[in-house]
Protein backbone atom coordinates (compact mmCIF):
# COMPACT_ATOMS: atom_id res chain seq x y z
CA UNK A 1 162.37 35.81 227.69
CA UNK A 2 158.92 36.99 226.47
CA UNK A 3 159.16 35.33 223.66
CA UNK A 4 159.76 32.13 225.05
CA UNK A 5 156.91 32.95 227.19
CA UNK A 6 154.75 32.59 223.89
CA UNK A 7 156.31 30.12 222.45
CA UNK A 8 155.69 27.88 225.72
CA UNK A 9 151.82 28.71 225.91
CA UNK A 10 151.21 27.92 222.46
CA UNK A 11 153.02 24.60 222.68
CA UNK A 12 152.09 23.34 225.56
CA UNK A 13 148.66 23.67 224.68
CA UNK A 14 149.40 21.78 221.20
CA UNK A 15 150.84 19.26 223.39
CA UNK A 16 147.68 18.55 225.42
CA UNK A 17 145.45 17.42 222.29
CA UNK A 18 148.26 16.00 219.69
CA UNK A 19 147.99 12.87 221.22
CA UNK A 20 144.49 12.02 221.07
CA UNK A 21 143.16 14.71 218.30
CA UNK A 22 142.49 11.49 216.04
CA UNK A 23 140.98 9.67 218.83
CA UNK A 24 138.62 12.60 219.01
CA UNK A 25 137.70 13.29 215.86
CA UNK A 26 136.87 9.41 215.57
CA UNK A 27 134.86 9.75 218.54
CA UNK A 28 132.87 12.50 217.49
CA UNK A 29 131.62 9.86 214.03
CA UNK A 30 134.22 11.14 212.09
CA UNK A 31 135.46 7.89 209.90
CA UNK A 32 139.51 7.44 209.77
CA UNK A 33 139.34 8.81 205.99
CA UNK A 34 137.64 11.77 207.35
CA UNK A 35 139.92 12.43 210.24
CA UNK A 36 142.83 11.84 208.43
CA UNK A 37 141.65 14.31 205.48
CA UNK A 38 140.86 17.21 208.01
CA UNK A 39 144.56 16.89 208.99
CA UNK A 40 145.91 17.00 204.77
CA UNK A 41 143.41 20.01 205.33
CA UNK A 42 145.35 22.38 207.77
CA UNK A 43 148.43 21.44 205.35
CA UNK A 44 146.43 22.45 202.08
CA UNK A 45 145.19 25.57 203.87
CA UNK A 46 148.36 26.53 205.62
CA UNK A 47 150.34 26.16 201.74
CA UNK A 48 147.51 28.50 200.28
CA UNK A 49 147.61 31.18 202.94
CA UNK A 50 151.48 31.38 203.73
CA UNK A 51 152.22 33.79 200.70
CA UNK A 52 149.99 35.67 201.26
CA UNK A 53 150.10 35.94 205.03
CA UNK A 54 154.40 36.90 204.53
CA UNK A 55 152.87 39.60 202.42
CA UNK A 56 150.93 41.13 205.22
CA UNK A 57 152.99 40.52 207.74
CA UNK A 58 155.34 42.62 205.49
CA UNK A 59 152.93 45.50 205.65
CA UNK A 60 151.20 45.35 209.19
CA UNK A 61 155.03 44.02 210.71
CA UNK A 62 156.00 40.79 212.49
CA UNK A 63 154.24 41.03 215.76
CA UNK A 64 150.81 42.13 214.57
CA UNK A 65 151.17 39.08 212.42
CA UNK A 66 151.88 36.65 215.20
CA UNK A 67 148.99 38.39 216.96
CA UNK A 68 146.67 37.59 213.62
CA UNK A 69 148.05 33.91 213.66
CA UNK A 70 147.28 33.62 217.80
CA UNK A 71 143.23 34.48 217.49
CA UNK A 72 142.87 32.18 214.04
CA UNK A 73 144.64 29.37 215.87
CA UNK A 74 142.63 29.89 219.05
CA UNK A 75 138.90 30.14 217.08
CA UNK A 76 140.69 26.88 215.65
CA UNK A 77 141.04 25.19 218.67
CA UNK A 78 137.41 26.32 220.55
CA UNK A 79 135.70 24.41 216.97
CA UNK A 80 137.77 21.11 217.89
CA UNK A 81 136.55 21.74 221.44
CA UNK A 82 133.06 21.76 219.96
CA UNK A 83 133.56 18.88 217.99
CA UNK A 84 129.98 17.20 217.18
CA UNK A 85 130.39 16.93 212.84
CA UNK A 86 132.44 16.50 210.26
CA UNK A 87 131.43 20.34 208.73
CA UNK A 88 132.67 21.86 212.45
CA UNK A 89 136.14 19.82 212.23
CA UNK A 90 136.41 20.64 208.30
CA UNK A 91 136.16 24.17 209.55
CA UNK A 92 138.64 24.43 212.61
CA UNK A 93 141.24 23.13 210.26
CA UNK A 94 140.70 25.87 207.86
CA UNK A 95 142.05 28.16 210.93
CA UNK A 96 144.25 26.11 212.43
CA UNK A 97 145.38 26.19 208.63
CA UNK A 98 145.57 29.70 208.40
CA UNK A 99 146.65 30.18 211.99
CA UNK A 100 150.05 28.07 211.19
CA UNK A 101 150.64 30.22 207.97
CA UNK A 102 150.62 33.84 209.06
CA UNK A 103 152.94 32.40 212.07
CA UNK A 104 155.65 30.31 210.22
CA UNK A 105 157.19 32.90 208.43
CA UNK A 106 156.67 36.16 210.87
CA UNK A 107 158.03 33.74 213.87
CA UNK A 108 161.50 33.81 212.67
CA UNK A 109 161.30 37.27 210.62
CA UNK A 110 160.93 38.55 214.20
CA UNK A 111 163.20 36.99 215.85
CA UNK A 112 165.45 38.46 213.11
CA UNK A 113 164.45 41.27 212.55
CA UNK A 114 162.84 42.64 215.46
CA UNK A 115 163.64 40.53 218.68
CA UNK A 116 167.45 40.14 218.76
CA UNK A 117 169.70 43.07 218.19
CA UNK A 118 172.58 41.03 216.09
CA UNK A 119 172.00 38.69 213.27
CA UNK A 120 175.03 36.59 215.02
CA UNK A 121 172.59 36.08 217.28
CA UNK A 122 170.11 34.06 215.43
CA UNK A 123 170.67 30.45 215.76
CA UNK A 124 171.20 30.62 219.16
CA UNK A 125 167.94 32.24 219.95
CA UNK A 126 166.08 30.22 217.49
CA UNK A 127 167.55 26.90 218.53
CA UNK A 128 166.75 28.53 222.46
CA UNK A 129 162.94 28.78 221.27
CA UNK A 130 163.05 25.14 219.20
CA UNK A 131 164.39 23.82 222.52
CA UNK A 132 161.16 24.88 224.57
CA UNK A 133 158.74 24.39 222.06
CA UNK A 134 159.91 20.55 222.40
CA UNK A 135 160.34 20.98 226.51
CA UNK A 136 156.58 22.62 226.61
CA UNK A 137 155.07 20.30 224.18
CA UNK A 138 156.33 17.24 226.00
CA UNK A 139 154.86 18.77 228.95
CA UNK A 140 151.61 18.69 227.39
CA UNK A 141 151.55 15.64 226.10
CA UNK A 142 152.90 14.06 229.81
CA UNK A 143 150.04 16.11 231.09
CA UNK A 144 147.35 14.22 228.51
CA UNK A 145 148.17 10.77 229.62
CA UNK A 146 147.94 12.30 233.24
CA UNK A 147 144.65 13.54 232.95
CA UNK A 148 143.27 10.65 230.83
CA UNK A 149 144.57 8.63 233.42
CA UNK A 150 142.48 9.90 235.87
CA UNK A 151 139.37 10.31 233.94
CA UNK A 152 138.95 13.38 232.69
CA UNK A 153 136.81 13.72 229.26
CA UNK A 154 139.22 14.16 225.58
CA UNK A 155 136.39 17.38 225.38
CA UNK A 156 138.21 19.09 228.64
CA UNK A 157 141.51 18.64 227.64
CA UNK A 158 140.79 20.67 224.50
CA UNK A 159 138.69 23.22 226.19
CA UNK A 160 141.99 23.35 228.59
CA UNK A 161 144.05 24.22 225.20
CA UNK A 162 141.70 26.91 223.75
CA UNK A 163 141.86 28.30 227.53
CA UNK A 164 145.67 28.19 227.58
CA UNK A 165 145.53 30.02 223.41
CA UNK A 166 143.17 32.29 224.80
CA UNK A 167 146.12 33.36 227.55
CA UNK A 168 148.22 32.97 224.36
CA UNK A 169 146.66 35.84 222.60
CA UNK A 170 146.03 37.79 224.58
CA UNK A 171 150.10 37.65 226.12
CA UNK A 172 151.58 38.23 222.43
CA UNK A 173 149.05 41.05 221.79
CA UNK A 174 150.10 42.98 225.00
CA UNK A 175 153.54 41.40 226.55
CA UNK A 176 155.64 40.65 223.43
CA UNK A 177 157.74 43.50 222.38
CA UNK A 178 156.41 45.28 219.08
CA UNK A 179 158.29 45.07 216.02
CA UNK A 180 161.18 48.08 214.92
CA UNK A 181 159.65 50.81 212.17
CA UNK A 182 159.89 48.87 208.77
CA UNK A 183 161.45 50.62 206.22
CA UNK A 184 158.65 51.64 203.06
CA UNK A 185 158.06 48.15 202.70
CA UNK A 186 155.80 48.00 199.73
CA UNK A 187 153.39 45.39 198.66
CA UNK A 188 154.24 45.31 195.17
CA UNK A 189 158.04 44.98 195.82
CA UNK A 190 156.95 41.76 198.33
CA UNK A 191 154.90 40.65 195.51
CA UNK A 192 158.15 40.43 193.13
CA UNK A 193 159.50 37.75 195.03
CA UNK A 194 156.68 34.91 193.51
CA UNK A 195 156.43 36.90 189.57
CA UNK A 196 158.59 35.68 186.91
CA UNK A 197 160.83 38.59 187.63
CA UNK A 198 161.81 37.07 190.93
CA UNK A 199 162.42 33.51 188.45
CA UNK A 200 164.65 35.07 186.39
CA UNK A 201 167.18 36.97 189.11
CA UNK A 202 170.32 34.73 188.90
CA UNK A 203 171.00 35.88 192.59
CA UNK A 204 167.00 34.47 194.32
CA UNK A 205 167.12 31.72 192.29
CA UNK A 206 169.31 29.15 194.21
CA UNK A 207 166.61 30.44 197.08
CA UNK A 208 163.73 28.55 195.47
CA UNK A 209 166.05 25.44 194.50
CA UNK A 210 167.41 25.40 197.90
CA UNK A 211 163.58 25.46 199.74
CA UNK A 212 163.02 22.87 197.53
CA UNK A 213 165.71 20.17 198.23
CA UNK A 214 164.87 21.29 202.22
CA UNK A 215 161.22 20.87 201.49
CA UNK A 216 161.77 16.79 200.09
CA UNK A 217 164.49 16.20 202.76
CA UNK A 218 162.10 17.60 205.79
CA UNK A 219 158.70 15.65 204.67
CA UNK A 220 158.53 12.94 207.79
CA UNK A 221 155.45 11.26 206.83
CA UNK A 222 153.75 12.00 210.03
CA UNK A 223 150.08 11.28 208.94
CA UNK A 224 151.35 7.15 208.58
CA UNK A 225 153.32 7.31 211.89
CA UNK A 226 150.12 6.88 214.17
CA UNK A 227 148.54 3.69 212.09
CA UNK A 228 151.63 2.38 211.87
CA UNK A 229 152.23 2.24 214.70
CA UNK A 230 148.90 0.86 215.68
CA UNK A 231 149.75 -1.86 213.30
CA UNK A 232 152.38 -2.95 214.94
CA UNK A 233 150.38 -3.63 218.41
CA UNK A 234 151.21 -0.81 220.34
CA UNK A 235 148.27 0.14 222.20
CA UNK A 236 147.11 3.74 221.12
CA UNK A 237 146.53 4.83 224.87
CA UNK A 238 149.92 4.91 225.56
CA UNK A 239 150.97 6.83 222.18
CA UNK A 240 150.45 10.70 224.72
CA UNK A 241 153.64 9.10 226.47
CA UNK A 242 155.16 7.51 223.66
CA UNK A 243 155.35 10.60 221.97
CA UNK A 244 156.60 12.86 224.75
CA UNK A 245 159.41 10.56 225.08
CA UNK A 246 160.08 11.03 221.47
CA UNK A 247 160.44 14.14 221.74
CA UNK A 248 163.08 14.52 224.50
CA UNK A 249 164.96 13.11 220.88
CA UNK A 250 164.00 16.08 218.96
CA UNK A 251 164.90 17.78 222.37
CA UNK A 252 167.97 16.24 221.95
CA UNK A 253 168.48 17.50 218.22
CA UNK A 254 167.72 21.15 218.97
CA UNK A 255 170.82 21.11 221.63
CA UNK A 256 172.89 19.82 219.31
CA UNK A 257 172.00 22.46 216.88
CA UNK A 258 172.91 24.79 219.25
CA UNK A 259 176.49 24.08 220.44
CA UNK A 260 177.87 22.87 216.73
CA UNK A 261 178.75 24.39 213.41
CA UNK A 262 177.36 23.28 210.50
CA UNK A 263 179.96 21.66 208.50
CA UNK A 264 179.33 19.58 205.45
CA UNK A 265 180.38 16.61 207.55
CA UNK A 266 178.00 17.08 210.15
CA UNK A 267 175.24 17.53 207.40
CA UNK A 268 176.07 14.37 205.73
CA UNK A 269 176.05 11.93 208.61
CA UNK A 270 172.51 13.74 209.49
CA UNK A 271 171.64 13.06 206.21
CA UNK A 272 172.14 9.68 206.95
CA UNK A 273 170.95 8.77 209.89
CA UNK A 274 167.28 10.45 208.48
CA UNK A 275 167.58 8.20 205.91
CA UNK A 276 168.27 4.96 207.67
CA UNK A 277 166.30 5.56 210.79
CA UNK A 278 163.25 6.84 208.18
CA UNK A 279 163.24 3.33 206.63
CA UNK A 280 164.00 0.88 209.70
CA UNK A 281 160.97 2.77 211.09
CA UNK A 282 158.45 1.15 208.76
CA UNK A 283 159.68 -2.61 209.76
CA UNK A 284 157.26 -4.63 212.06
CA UNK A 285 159.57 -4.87 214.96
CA UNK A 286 158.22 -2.60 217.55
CA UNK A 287 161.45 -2.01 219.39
CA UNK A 288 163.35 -1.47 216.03
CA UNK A 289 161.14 0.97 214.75
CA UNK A 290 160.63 2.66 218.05
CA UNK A 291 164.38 3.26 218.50
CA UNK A 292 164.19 4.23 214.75
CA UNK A 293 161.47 7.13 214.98
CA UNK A 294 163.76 8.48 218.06
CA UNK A 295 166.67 8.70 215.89
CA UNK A 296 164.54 10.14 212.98
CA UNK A 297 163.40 12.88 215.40
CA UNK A 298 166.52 13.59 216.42
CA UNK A 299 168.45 14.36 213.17
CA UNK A 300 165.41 16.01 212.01
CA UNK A 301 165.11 18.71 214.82
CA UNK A 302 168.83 19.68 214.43
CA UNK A 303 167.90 19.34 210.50
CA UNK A 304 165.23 22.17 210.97
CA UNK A 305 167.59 24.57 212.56
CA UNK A 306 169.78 24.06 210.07
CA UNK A 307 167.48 25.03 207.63
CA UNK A 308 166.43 27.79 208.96
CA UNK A 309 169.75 29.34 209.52
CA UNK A 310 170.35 29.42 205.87
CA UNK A 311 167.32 30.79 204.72
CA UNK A 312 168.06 33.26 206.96
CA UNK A 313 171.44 33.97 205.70
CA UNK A 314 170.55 33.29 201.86
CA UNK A 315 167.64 36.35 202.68
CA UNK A 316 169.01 39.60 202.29
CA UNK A 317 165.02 41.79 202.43
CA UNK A 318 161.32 41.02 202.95
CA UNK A 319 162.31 38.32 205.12
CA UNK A 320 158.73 37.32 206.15
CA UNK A 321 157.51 36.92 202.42
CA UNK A 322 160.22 34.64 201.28
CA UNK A 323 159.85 32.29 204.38
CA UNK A 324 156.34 32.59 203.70
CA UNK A 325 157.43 31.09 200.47
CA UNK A 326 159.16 28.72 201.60
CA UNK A 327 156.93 27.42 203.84
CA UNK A 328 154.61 26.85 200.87
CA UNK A 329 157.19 24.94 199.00
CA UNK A 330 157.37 23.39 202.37
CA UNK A 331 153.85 22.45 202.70
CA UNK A 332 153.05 21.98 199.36
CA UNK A 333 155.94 19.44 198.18
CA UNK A 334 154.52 18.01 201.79
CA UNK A 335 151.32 17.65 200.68
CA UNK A 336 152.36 16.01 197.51
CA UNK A 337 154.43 13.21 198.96
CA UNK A 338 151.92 12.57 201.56
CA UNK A 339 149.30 11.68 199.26
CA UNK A 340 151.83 9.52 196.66
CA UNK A 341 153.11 7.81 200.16
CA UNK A 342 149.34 7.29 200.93
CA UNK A 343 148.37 6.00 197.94
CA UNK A 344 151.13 3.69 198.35
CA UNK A 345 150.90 2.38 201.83
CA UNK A 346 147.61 0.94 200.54
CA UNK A 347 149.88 -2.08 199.75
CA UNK A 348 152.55 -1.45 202.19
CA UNK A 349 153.55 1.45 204.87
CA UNK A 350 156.83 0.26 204.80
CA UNK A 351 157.00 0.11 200.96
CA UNK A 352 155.73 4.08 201.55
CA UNK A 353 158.84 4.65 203.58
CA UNK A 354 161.24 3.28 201.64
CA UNK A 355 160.09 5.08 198.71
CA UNK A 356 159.94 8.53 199.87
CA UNK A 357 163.32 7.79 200.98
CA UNK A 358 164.52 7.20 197.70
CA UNK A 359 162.84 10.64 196.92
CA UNK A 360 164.65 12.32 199.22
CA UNK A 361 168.49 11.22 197.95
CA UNK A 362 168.34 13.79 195.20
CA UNK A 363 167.55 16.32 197.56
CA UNK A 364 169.91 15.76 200.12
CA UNK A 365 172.66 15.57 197.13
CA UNK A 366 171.55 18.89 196.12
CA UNK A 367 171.79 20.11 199.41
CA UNK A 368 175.14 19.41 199.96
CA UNK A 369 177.06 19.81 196.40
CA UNK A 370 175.06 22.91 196.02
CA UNK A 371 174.98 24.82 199.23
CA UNK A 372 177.03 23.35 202.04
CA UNK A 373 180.22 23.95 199.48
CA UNK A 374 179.88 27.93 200.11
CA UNK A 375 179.78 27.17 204.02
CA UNK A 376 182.93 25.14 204.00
């Protein structure tokens, strides 16, 4: 339960300003190139740092880590409140950056390692704290449209979200239970898993393949999902409640997650209905490619736990460092595609979508021919 305490904080907070963090940087004279490049930012930054960070939290443990990751994301969130430049945003994404990386890989290394007592245990709790990150952030995002609605200034709801990751920090540094006695981790051993030594073990290499193909099939474009939809008429006022809607699909997803095994079958029809809904969502019919972001967000969500669960089981030590790893595959294939797609939807955001569609085939091929054969 204290973790989920976190996790709800931290989320519902995020909730409060996804909605209009674009609107806000635009308002404070930040042009839509700028904006949009402080957001490829926190991606770049988060890819650089995530290594590194699953190092540390190797050394200093899971917790203090997650402790680390809540200030940096909270001095993150008091620059957007401050807003005024393009230097001050350029800046709070560098922690919001670094915030993300030193939590993405000691989040589920502690709920592995230090929060839950079996390993059997795992995908429940993890799909458990997926669930109410989704619940919490569409709580915050309900509550955005609610207090636009009546008035209040985009400044105040992000000064209510560094308030809220304030609470945040200071509840994981004190409330959340500390992590067990590691066992003579070393950094050097940590380090082997990104040298040529770790390249050349038969046995890690499938790991690096595998983040790979997970990396391609998880990319969801989301920088082109606000213009596009702009572009199709929807009024950007109503995208706080558009999006909280949404995400009762990704809500949906995590449940699923939960109560199901992961058989190659199941995989497969996921696989498809990413790809289909991924494509249909970049048409110019509003209600088509409204219904088709819900049913992207849906498969993706029960995608992600998914993924996690076998990293989790392909990782036999240093857990932090190798999702730290893979969250830089993650965010660094991520980063690739993003720009290609931008460059791209230039001409076309549909022509974007389709394309990185076709990218992703391989990878979902791989997944399943490679992987999903030992499960079955």
């Amino acid at each position: 339960m204290k973790y989920y305490i976190k996790i709800a904080l931290q989320h519902y907070a995020m909730g409060l300003i996804i909605p209009i963090a674009i609107i806000w940087k635009l308002q404070n004279g930040l042009t839509l190139p700028q904006a949009v490049f402080t957001e490829a930012i926190v991606l770049l930054v988060t890819a650089i740092v995530d290594l590194p960070a699953g190092l540390i939290a190797n050394v200093i443990n899971n917790k203090r880590s997650l402790v680390l990751g809540a200030l940096l994301h909270l001095l993150g969130m008091i620059l957007l409140a401050a807003g005024s430049s393009f230097s001050v945003f350029f800046i709070a994404a560098i922690f919001t950056g670094a915030a993300w990386a030193f939590v993405s890989g000691a989040d589920e290394a502690y709920i592995h390692d230090d929060y839950i007592e079996n390993s059997d245990e795992y995908k429940k709790v993890f799909s458990s704290s997926v669930i109410i990150d989704e619940l919490f952030t569409i709580i915050g995002m309900v509550s955005a449209s609610l207090l636009i609605y009546l008035g209040l200034n985009l400044r105040i709801l992000f000064i209510i979200a560094s308030g809220l990751l304030f609470v945040h920090f200071l509840y994981a540094a004190i409330f959340l239970p500390s992590s067990k006695l590691l066992l003579a981790t070393r950094v050097t051993k940590a380090t082997r898993l990104v040298t040529l030594g770790f390249l050349r073990n038969k046995v890690d290499l499938p790991i690096i393949f595998v983040m790979l193909a997970f990396a391609v099939v998880y990319e969801g474009l989301r920088p082109l999902w606000q213009p596009h939809m702009q572009s199709i008429g929807i009024d950007i006022a109503s995208f706080g409640l558009i999006f909280a809607g949404l995400k009762l699909a990704s809500l949906a997803g995590s449940i699923m997650a939960r109560y199901r095994s992961f058989h190659k079958r199941d995989i497969a029809i996921t696989f498809l209905i990413m790809l289909v809904s991924f494509i249909s969502f970049g048409t110019s019919i509003t209600v088509v490619s409204l219904i088709a972001l819900c049913m992207y967000l849906f498969s993706e969500n029960y995608f992600r736990i998914y993924m996690s669960t076998v990293l989790n089981e392909m990782i036999t030590s240093n857990r932090a460092a190798v999702l730290s790893l893979g969250s830089v595959i993650r965010n660094g294939a991520g980063a690739l595609i993003i720009v290609f797609a931008g460059f791209i939807s230039s001409s076309s955001i549909a022509l974007a979508f389709f394309v990185v569609a076709i990218i992703k085939l391989p990878a979902m091929f791989y997944v399943l021919r490679a992987h999903l054969r030992q499960r079955d």
